[in-house]
N, C-alpha and C. Protein backbone atom coordinates (compact mmCIF):
# COMPACT_ATOMS: atom_id res chain seq x y z
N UNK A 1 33.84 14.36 81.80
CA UNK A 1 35.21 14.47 82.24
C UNK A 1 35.86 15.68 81.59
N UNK A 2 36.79 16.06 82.30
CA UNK A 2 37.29 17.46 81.81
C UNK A 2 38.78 17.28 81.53
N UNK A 3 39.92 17.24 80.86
CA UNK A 3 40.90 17.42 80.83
C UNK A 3 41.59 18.38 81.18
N UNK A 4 42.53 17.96 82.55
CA UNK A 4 43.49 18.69 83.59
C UNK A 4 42.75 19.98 84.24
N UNK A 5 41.75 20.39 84.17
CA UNK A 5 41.30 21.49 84.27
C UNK A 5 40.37 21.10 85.52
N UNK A 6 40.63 22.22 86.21
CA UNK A 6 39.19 22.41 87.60
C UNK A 6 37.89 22.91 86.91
N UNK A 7 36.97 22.47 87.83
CA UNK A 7 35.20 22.58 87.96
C UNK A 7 35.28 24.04 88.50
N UNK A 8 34.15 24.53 88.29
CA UNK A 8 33.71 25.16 89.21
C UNK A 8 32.11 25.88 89.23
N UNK A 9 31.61 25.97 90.57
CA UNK A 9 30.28 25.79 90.44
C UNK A 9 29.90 27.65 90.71
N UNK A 10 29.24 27.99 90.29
CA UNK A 10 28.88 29.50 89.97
C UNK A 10 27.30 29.98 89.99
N UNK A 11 26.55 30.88 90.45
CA UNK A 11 25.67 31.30 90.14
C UNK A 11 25.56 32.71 89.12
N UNK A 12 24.34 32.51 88.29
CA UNK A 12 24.27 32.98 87.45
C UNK A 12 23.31 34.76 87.14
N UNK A 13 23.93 35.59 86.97
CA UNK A 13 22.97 36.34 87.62
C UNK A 13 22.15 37.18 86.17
N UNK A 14 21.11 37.73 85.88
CA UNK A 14 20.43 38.17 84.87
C UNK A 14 21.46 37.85 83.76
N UNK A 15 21.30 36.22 83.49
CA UNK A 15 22.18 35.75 82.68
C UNK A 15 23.75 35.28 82.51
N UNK A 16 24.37 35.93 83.20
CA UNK A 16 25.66 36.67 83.31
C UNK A 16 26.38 35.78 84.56
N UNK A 17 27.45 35.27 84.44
CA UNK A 17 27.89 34.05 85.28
C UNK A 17 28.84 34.81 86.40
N UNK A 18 28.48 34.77 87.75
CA UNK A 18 29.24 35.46 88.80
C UNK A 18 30.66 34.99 89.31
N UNK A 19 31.58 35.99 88.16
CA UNK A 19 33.01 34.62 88.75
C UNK A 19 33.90 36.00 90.15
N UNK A 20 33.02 37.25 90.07
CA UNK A 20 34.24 37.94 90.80
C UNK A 20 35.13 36.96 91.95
N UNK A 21 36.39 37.69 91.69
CA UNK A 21 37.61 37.11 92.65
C UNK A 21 37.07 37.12 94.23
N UNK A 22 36.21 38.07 94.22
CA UNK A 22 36.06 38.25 96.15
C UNK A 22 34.33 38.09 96.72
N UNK A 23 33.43 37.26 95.44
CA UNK A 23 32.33 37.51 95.68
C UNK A 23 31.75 36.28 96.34
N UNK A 24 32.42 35.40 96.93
CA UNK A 24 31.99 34.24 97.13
C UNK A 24 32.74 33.81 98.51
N UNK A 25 32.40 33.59 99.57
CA UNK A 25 33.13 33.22 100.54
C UNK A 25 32.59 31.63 100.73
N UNK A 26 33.52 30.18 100.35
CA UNK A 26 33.21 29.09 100.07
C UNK A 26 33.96 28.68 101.08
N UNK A 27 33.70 27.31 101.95
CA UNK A 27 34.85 25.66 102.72
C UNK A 27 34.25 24.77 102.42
N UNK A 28 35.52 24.52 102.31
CA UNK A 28 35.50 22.74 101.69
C UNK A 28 36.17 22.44 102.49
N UNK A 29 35.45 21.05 102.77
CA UNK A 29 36.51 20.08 104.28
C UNK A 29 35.92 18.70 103.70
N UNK A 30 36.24 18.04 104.21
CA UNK A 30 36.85 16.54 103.91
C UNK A 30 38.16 15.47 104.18
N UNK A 31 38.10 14.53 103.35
CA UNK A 31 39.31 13.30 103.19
C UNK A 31 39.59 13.74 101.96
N UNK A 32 40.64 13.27 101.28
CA UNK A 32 41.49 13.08 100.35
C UNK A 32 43.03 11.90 100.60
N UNK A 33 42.78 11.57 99.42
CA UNK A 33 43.94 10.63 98.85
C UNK A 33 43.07 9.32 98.61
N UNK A 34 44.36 8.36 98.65
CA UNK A 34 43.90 6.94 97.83
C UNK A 34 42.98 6.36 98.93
N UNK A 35 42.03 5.87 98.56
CA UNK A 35 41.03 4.95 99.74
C UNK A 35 40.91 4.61 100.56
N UNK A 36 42.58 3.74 100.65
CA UNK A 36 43.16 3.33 101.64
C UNK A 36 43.66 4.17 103.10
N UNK A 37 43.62 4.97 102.45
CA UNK A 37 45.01 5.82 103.39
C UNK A 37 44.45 7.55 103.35
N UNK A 38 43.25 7.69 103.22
CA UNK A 38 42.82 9.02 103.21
C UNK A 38 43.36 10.12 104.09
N UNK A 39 43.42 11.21 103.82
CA UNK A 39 43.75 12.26 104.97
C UNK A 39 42.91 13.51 104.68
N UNK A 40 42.97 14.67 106.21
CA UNK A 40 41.96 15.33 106.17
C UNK A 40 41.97 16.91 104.81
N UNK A 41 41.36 17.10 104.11
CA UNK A 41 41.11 17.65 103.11
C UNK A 41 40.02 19.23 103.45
N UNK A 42 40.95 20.59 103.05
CA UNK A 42 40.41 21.60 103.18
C UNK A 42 40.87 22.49 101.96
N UNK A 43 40.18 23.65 102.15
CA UNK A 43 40.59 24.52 100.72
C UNK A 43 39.27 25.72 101.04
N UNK A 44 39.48 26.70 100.04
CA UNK A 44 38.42 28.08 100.17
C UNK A 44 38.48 28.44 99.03
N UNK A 45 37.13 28.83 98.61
CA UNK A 45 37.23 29.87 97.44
C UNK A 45 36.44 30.99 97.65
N UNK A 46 37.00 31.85 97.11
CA UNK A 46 36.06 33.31 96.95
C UNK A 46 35.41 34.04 95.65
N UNK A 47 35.46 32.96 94.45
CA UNK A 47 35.17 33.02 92.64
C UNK A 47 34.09 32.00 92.63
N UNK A 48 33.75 31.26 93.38
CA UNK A 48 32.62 30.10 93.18
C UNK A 48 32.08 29.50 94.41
N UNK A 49 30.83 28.64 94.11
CA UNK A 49 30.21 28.65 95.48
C UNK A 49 31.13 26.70 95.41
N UNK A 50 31.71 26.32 94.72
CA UNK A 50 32.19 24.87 95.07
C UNK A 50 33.31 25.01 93.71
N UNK A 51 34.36 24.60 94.17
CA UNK A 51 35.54 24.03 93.18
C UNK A 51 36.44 22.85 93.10
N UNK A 52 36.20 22.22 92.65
CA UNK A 52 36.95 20.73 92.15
C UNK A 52 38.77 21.09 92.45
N UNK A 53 39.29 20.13 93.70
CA UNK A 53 40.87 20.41 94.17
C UNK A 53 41.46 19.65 93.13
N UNK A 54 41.63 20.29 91.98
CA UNK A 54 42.35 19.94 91.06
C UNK A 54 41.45 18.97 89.87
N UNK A 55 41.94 18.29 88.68
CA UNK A 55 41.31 18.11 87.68
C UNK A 55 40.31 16.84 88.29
N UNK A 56 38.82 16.57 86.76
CA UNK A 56 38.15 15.64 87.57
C UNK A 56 38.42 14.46 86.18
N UNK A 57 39.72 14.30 85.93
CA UNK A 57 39.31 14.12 84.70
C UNK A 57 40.08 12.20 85.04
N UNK A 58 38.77 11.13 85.12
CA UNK A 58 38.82 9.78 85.69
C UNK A 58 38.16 9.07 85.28
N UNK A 59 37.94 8.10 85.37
CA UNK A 59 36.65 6.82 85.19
C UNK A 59 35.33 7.00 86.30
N UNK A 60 35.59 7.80 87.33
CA UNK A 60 35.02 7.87 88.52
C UNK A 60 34.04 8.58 87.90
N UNK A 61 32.72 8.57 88.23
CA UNK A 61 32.01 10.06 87.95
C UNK A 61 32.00 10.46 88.88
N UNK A 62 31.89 12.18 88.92
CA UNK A 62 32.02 12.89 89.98
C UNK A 62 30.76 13.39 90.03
N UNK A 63 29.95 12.95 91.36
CA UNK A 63 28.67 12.67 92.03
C UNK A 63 28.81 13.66 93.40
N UNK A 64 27.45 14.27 93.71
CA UNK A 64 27.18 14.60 94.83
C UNK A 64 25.53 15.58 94.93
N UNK A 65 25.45 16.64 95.68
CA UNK A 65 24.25 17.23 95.43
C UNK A 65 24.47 18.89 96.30
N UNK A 66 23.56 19.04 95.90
CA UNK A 66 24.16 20.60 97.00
C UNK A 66 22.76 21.17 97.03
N UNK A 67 22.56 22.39 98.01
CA UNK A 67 20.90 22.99 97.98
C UNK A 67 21.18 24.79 97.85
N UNK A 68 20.66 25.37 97.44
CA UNK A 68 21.15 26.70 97.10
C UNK A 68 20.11 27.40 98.33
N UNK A 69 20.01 28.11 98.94
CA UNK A 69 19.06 28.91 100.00
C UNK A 69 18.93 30.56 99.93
N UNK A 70 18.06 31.30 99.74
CA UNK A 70 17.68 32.42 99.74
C UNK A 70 17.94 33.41 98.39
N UNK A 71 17.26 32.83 97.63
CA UNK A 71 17.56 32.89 96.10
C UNK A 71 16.47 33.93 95.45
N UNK A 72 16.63 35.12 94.46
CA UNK A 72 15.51 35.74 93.69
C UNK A 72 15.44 36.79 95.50
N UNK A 73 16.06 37.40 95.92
CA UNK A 73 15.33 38.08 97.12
C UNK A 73 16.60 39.43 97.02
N UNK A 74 15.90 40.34 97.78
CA UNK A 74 16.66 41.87 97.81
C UNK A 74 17.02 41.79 99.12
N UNK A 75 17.03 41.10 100.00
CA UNK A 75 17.85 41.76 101.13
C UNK A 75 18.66 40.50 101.62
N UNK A 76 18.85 38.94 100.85
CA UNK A 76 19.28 38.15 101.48
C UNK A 76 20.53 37.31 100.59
N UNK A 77 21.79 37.40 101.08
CA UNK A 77 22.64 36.66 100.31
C UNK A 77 22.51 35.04 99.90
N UNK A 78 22.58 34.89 98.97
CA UNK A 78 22.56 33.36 98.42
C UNK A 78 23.37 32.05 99.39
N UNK A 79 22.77 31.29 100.23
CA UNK A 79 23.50 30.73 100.59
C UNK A 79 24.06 29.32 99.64
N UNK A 80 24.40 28.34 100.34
CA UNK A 80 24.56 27.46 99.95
C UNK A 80 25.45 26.29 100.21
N UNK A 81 24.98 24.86 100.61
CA UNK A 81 25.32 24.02 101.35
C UNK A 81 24.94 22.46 100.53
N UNK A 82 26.47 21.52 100.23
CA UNK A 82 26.42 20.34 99.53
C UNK A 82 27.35 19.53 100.26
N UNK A 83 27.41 18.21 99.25
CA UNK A 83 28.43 17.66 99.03
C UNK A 83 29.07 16.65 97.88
N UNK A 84 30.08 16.52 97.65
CA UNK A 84 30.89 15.76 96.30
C UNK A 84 31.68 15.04 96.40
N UNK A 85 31.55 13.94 95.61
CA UNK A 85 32.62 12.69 95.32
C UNK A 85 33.08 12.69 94.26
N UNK A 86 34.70 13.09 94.37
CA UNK A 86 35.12 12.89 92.77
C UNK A 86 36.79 12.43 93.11
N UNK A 87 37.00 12.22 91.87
CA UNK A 87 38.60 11.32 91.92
C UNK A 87 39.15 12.08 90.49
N UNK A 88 40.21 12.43 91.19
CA UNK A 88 41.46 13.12 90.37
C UNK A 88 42.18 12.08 88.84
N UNK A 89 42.91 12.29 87.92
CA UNK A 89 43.55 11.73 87.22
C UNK A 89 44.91 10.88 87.99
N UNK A 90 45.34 11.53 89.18
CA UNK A 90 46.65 10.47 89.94
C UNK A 90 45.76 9.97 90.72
N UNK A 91 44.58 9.97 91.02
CA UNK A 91 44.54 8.24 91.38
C UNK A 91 43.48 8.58 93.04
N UNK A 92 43.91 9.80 93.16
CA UNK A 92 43.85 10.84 94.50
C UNK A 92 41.88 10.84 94.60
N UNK A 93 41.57 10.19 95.39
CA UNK A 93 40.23 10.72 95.48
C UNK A 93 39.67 11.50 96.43
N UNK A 94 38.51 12.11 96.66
CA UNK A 94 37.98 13.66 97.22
C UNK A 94 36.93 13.38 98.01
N UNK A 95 36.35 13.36 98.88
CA UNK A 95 35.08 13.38 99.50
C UNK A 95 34.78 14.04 100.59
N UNK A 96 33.76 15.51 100.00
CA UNK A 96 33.53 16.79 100.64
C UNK A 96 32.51 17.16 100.41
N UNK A 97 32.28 17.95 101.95
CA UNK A 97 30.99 18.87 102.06
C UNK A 97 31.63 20.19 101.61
N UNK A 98 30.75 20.84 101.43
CA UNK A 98 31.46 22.24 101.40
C UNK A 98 29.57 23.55 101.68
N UNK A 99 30.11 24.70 101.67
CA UNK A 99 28.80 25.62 102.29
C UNK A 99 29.56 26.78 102.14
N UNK A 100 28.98 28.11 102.12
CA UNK A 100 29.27 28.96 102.02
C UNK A 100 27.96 30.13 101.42
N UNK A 101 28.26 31.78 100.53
CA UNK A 101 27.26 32.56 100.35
C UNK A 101 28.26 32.68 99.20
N UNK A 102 27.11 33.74 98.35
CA UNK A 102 26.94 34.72 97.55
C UNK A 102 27.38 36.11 98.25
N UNK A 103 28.47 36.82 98.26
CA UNK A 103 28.47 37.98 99.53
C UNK A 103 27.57 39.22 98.75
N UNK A 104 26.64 39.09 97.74
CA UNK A 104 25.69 39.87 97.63
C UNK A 104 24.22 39.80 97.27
N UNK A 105 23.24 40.05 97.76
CA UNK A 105 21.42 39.62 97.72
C UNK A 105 21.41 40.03 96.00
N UNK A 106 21.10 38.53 95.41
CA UNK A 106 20.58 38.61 94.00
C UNK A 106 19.41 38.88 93.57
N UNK A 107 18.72 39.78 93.11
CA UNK A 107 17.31 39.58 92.80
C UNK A 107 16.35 38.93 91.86
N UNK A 108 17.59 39.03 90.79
CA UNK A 108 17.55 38.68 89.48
C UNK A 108 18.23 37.10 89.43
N UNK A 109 18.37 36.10 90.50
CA UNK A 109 19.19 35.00 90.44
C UNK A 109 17.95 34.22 88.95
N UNK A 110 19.05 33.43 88.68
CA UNK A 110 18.40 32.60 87.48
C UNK A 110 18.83 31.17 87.10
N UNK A 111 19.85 30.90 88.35
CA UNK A 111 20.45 29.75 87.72
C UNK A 111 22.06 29.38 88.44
N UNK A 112 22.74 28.23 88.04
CA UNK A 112 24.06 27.83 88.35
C UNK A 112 24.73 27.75 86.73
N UNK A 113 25.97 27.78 87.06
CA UNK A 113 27.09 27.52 85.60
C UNK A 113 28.01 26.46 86.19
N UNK A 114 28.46 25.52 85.91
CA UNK A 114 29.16 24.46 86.00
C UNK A 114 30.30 24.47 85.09
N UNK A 115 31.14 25.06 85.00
CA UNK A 115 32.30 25.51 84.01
C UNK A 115 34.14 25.17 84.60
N UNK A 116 34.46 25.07 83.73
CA UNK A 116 36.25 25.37 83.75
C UNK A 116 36.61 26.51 83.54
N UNK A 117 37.75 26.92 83.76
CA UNK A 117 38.51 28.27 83.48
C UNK A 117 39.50 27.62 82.21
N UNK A 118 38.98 27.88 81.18
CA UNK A 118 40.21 27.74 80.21
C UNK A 118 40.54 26.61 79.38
N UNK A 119 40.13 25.69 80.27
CA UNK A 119 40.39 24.02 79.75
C UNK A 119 39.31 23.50 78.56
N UNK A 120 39.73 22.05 78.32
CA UNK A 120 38.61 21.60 77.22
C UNK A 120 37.52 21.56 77.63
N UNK A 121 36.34 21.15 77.11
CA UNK A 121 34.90 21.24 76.94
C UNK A 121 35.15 20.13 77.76
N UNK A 122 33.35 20.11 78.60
CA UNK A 122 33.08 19.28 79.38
C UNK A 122 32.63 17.84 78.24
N UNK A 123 33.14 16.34 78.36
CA UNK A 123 32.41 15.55 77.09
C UNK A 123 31.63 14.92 77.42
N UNK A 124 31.45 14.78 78.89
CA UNK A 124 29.88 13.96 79.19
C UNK A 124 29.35 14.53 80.37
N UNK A 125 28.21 13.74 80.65
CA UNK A 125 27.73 14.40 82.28
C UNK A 125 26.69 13.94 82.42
N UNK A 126 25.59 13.80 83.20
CA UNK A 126 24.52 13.67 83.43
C UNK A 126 23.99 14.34 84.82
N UNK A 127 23.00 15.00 84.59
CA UNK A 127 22.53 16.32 85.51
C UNK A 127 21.39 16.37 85.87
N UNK A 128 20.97 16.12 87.32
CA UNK A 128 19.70 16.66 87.60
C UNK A 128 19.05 17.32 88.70
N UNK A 129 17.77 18.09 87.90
CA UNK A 129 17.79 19.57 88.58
C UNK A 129 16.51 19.09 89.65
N UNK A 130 16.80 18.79 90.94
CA UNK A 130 14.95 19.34 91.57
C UNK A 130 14.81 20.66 92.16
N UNK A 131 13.22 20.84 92.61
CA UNK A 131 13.06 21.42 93.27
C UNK A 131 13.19 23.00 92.35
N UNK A 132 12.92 23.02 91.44
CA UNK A 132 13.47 24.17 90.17
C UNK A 132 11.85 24.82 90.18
N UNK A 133 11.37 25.80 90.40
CA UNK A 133 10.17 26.58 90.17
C UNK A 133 9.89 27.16 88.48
């Protein structure tokens, strides 16, 4: 759980975590709100390939999976296509696909970063990787 602070999901390039402002063309679509009474849920980013609409910080764990496509290659942008369940601190819960690229061919890809901008340390989690060469 993270206190008040957004997720955000990133690839990593010869080490070095890809946050540019315009390097990522991401949608997110979905529901949002209380269980009961959901409504339809959208948003974009262009700093990460997936970002948490606001904090994840709940009792809920925030669960889902995603697949990364055309990775380690010189002429092909990183794609990438998931989805996530997570619930906000007001109560507000989230459930989204989201897809999008890398708008540049990595050669050197090495990885994802799962980070906040600014906020406290992540204090728990549990993570797992397939399909990893």
């Amino acid at each position: 759980m993270v206190s008040d602070e957004e997720l955000f999901l990133r690839i990593l390039s010869g080490g070095t975590v890809q946050t540019g402002s315009t390097a990522y063309w991401t949608a997110q679509y979905g529901t949002a709100g209380v269980p009961a009474l959901p409504s339809a849920y959208s948003d974009r980013y262009e700093n990460a390939i997936w970002g948490s609409p606001g904090d994840v910080e709940s009792t809920v764990p925030l669960s889902g999976n995603f697949y990364i496509y055309n990775v380690g290659q010189t002429s092909a942008y990183p794609q990438v296509m998931g989805q996530i369940f997570m619930q906000r601190s007001n109560g507000n819960t989230y459930g989204m696909n989201f897809n999008g690229w890398y708008k540049t061919a990595i050669s050197n890809f090495d990885g994802i970063s799962l980070t906040n901008n600014g906020g406290g340390n992540i204090s728990s989690g549990n993570f797992k990787l397939y399909g990893l060469k």
